[in-house]
N, C-alpha and C. Protein backbone atom coordinates (compact mmCIF):
# COMPACT_ATOMS: atom_id res chain seq x y z
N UNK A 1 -40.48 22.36 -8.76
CA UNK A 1 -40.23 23.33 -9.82
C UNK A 1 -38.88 23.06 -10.44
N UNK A 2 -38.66 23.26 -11.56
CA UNK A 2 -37.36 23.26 -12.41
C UNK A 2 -36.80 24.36 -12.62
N UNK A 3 -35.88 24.66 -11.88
CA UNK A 3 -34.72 26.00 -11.70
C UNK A 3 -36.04 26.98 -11.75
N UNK A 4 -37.05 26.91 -11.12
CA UNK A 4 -38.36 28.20 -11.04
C UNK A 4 -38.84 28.59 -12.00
N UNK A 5 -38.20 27.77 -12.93
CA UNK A 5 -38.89 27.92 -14.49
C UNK A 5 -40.55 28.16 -14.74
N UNK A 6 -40.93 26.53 -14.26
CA UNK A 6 -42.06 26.13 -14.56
C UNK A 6 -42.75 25.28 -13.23
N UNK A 7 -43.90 25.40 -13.04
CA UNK A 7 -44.86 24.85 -11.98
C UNK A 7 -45.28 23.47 -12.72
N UNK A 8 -44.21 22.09 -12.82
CA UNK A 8 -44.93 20.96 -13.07
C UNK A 8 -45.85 20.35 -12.75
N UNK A 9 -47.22 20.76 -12.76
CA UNK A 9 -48.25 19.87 -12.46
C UNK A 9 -48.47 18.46 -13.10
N UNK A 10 -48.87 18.04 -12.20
CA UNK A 10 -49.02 15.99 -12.90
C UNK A 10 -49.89 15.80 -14.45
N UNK A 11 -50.59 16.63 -14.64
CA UNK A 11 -50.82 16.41 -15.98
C UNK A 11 -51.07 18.11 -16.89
N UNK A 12 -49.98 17.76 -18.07
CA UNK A 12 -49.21 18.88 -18.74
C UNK A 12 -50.06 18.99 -19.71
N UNK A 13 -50.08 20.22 -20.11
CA UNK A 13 -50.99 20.88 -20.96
C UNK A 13 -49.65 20.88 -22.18
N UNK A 14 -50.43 20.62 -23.46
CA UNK A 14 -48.82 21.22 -24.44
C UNK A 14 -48.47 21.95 -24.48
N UNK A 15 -49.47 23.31 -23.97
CA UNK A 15 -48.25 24.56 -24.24
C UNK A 15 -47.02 24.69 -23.00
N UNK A 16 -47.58 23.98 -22.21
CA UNK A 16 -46.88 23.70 -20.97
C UNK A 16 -45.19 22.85 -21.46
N UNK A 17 -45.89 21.59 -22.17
CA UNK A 17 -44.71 20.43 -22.55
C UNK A 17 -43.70 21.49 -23.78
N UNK A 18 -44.12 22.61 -24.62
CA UNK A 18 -43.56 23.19 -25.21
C UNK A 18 -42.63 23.82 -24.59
N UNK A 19 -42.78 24.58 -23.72
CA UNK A 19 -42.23 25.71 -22.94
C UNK A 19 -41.35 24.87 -22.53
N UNK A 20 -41.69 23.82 -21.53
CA UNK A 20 -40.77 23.29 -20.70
C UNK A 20 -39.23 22.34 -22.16
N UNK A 21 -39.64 22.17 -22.89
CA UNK A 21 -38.68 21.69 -23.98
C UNK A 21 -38.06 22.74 -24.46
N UNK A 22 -38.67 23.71 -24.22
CA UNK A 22 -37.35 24.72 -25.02
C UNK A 22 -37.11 25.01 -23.72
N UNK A 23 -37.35 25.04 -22.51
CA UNK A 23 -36.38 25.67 -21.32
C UNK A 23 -35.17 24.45 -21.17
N UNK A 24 -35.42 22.99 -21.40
CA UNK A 24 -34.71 22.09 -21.47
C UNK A 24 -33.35 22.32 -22.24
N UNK A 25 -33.65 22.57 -23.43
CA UNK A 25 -32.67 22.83 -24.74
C UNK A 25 -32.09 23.59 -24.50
N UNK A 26 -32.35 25.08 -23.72
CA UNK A 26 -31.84 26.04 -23.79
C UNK A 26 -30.70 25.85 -23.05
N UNK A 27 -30.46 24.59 -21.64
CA UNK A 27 -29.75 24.45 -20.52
C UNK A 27 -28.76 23.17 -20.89
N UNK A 28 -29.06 22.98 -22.54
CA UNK A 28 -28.15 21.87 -22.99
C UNK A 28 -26.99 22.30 -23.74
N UNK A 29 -25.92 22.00 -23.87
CA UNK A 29 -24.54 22.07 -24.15
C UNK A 29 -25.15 21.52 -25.64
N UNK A 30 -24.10 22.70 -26.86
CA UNK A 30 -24.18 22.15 -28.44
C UNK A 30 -23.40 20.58 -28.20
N UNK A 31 -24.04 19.90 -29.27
CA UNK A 31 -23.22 18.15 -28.91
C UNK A 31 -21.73 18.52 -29.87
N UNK A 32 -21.06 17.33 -29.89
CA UNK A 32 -19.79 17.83 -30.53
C UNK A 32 -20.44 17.04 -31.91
N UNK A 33 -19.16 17.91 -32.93
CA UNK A 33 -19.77 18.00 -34.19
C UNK A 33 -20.23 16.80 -34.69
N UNK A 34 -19.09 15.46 -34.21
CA UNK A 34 -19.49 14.47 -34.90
C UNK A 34 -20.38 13.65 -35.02
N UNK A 35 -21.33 14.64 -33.64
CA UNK A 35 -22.73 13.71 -33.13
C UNK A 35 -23.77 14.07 -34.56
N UNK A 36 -23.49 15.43 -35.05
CA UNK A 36 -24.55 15.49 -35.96
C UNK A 36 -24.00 15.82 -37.41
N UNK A 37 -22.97 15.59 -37.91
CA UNK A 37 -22.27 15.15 -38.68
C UNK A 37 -21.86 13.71 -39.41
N UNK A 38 -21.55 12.77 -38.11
CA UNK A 38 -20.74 11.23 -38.21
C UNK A 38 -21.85 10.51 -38.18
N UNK A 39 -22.36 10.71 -36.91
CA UNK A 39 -23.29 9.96 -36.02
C UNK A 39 -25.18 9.49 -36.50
N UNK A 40 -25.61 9.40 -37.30
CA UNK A 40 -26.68 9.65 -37.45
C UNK A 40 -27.79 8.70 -36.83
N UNK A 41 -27.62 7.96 -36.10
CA UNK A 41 -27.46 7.13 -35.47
C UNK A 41 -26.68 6.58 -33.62
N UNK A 42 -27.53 7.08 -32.82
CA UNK A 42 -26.68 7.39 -31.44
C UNK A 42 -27.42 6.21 -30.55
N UNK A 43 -26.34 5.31 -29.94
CA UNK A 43 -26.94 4.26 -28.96
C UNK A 43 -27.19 4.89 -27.60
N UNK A 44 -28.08 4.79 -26.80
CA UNK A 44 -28.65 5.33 -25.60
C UNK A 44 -28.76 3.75 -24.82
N UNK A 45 -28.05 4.47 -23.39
CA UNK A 45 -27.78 3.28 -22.48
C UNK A 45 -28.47 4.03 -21.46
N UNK A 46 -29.46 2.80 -20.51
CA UNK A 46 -30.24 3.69 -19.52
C UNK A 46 -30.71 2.09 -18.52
N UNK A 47 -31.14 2.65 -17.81
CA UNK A 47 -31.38 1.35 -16.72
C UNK A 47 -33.35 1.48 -17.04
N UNK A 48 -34.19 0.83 -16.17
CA UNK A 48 -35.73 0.52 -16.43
C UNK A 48 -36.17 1.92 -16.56
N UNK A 49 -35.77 2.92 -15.76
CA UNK A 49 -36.54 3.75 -15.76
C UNK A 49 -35.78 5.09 -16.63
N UNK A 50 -34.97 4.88 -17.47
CA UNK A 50 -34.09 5.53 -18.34
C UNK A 50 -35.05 6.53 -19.55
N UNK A 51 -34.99 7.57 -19.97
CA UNK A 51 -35.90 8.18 -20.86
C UNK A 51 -35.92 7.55 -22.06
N UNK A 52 -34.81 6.81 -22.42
CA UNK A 52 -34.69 6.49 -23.88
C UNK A 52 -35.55 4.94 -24.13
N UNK A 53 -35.95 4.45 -23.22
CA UNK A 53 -36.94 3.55 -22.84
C UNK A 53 -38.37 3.67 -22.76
N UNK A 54 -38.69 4.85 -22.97
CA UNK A 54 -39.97 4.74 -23.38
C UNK A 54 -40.67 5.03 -24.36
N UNK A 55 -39.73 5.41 -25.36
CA UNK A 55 -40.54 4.99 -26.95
C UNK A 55 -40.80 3.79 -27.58
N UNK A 56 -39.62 2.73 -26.72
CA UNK A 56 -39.72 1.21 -27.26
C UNK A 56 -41.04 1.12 -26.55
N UNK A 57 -40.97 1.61 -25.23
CA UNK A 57 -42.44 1.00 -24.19
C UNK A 57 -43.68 1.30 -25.14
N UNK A 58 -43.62 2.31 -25.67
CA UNK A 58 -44.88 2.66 -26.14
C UNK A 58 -45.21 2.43 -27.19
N UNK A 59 -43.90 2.80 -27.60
CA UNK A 59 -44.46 2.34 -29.82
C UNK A 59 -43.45 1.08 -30.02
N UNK A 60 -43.23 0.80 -29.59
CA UNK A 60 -42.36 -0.84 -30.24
C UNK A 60 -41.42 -0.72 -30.74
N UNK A 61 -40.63 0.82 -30.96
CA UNK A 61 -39.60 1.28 -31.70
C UNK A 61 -38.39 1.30 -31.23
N UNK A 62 -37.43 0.47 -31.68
CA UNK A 62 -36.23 0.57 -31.07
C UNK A 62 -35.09 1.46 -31.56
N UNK A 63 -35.16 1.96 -32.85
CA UNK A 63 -34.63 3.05 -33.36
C UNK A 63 -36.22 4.29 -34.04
N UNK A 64 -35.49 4.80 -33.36
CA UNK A 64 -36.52 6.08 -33.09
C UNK A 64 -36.10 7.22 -33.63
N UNK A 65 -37.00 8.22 -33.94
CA UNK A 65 -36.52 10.01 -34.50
C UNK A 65 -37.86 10.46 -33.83
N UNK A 66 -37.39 11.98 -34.19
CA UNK A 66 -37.90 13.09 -33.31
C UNK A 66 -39.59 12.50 -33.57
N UNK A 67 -39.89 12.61 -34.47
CA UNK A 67 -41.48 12.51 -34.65
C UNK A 67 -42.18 10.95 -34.26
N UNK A 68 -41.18 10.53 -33.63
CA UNK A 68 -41.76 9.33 -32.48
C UNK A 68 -41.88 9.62 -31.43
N UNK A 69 -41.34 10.90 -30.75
CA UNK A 69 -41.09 11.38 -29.36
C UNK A 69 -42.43 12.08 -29.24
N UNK A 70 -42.13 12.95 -30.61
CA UNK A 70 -44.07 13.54 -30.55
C UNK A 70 -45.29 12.63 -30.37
N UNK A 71 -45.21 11.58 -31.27
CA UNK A 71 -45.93 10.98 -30.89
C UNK A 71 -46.23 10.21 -29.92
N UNK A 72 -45.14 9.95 -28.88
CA UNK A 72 -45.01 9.91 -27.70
C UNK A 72 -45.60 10.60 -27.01
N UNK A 73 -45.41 11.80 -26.94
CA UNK A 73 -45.64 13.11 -26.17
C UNK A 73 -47.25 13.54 -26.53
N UNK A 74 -47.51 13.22 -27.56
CA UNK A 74 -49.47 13.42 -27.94
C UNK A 74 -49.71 12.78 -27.14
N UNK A 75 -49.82 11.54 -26.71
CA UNK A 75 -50.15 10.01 -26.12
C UNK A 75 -50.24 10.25 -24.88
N UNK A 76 -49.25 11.04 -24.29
CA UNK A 76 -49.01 11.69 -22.65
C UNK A 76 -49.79 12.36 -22.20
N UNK A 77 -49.57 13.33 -22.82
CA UNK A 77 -49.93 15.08 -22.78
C UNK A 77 -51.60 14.68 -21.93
N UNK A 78 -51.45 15.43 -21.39
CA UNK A 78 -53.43 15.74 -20.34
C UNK A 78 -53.43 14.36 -19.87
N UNK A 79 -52.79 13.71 -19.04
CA UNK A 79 -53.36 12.45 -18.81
C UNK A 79 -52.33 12.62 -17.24
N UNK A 80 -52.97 12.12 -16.49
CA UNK A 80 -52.38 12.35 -14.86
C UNK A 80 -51.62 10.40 -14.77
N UNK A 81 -50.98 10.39 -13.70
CA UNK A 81 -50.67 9.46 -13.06
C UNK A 81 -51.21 8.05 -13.59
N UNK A 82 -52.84 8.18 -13.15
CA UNK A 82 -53.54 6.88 -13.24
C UNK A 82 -53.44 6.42 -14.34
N UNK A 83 -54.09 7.22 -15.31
CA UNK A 83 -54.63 7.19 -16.78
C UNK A 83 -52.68 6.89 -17.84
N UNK A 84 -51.67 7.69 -17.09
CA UNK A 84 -50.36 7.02 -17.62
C UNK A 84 -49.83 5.69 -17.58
N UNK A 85 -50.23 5.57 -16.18
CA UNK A 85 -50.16 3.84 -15.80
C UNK A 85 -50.47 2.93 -16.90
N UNK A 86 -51.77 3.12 -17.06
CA UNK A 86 -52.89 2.55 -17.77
C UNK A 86 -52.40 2.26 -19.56
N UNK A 87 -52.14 3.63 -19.91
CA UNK A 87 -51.63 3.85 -21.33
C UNK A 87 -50.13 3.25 -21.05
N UNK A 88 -49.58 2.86 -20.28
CA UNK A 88 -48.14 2.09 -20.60
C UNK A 88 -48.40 0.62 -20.15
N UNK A 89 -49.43 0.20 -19.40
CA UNK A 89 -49.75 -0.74 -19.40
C UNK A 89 -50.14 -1.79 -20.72
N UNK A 90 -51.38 -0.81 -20.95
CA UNK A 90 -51.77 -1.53 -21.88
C UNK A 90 -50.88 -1.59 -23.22
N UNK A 91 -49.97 -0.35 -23.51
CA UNK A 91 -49.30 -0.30 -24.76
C UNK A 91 -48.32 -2.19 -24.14
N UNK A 92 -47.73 -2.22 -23.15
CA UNK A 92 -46.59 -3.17 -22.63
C UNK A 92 -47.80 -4.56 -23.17
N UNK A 93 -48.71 -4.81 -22.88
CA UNK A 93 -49.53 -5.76 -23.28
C UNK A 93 -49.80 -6.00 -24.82
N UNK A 94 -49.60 -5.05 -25.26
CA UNK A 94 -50.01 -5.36 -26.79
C UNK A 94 -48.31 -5.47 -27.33
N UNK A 95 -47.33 -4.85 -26.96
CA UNK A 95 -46.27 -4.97 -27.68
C UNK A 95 -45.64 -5.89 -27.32
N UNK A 96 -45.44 -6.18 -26.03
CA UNK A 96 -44.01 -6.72 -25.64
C UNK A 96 -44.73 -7.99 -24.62
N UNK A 97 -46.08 -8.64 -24.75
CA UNK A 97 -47.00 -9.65 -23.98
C UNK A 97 -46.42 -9.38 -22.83
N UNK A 98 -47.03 -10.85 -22.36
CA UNK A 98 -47.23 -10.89 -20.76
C UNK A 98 -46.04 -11.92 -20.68
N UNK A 99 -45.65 -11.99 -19.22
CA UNK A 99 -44.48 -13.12 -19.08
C UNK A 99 -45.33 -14.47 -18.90
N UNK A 100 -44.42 -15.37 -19.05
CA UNK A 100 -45.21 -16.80 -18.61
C UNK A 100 -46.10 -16.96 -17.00
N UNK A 101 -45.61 -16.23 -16.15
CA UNK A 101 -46.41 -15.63 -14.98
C UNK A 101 -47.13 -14.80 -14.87
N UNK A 102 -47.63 -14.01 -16.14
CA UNK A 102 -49.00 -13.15 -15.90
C UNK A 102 -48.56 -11.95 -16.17
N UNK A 103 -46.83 -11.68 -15.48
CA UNK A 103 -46.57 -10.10 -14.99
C UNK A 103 -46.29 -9.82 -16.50
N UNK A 104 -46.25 -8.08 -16.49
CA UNK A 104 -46.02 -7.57 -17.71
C UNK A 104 -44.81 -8.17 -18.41
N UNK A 105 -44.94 -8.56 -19.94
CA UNK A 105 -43.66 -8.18 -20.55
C UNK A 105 -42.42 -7.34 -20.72
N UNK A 106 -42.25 -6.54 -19.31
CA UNK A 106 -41.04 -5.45 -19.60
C UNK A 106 -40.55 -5.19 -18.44
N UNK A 107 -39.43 -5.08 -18.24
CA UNK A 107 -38.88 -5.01 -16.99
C UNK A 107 -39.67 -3.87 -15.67
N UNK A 108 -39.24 -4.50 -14.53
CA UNK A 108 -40.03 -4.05 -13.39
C UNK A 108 -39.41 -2.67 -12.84
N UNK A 109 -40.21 -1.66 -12.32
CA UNK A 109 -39.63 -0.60 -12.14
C UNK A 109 -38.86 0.39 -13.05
N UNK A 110 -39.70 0.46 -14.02
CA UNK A 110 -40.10 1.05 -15.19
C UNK A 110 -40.88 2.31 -14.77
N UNK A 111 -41.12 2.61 -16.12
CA UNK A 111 -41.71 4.29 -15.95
C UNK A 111 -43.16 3.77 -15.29
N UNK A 112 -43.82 2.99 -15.27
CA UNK A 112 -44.81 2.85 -14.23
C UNK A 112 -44.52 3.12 -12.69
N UNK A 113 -43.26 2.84 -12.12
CA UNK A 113 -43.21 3.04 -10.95
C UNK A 113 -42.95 4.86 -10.33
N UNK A 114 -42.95 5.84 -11.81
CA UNK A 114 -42.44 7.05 -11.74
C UNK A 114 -43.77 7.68 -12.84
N UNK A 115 -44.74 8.05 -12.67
CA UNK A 115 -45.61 7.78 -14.11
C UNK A 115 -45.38 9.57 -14.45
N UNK A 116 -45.21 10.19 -12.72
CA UNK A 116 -45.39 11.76 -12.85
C UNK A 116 -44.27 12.30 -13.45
N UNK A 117 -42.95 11.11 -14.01
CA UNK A 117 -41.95 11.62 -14.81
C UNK A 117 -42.02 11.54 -16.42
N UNK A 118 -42.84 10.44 -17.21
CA UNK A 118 -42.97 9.73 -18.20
C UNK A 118 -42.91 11.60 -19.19
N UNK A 119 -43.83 12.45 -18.98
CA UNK A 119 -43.71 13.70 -20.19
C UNK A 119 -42.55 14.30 -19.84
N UNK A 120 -42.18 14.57 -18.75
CA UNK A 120 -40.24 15.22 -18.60
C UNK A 120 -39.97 14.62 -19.42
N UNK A 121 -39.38 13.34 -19.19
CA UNK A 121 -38.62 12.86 -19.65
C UNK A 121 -38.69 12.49 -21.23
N UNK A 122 -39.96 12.48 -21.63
CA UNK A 122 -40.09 12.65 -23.64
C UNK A 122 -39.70 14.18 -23.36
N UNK A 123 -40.31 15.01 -22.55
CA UNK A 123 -39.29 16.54 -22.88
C UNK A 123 -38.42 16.77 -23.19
N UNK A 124 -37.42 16.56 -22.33
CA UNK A 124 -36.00 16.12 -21.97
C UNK A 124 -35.35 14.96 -23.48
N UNK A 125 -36.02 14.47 -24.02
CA UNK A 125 -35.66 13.92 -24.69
C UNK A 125 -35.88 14.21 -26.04
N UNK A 126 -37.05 15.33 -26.29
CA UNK A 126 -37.19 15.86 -27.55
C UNK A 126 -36.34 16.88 -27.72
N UNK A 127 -35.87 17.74 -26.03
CA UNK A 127 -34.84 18.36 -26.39
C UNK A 127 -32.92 18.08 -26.90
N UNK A 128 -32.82 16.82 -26.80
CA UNK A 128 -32.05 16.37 -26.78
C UNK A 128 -31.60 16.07 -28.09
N UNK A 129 -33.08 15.94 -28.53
CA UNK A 129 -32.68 15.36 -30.22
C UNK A 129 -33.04 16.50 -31.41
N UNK A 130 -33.59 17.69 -30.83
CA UNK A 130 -33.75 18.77 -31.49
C UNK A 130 -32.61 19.47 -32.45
């Protein structure tokens, strides 16, 4: 559970992924001015399994806005574990090929190795950019 907020079950209903994004936002600090003023444009540093890594995983996008996260988050939404695997699999196959050894094109221990985190973390990340 998240601060007893919400009962995360492995596959999120949207009104579920809604709720849980505005309970997100609500527990986030305003950014300082110049983030949404100066900045229009913010670099995100994260290791394989980093949130800001899986819009490239999925849509090929390396500069991204909010209505890529959604569409992120459509793509997620009702789909458990297996069926996430699967949808980041195959997106990693069509975008980013296979290595010269077969294995996926994208680094190892990635949101595949965490699949029951992949909608948090577009949560967490739509709240971020809200």
């Amino acid at each position: 559970m998240l601060g007893g907020f919400l009962d995360l079950s492995r596959v999120f209903w949207p009104k579920k992924v809604d709720e849980l994004v505005d309970h997100l936002g609500a527990q986030l600090s305003e950014p300082p001015a110049w983030v949404a003023t100066q900045a229009p444009v913010v670099t995100a540093i994260g290791g394989a399994q980093a949130m800001f890594r899986l819009v490239p995983l999925l849509l090929g996008k390396f500069l991204f806005e909010l209505e890529d996260v959604n569409e992120c988050l459509r793509h997620c939404v009702d789909r458990d574990d297996e069926a996430l695997v699967e949808l980041i699999s195959q997106s990693v196959k069509k975008l980013h090929g296979l290595n010269p050894d077969g294995s996926l094109g994208w680094p190892q221990g990635g949101p595949m190795s965490e699949p029951h985190l992949v909608v948090t973390k577009l949560a967490l990340l739509k709240a971020a950019m809200l």
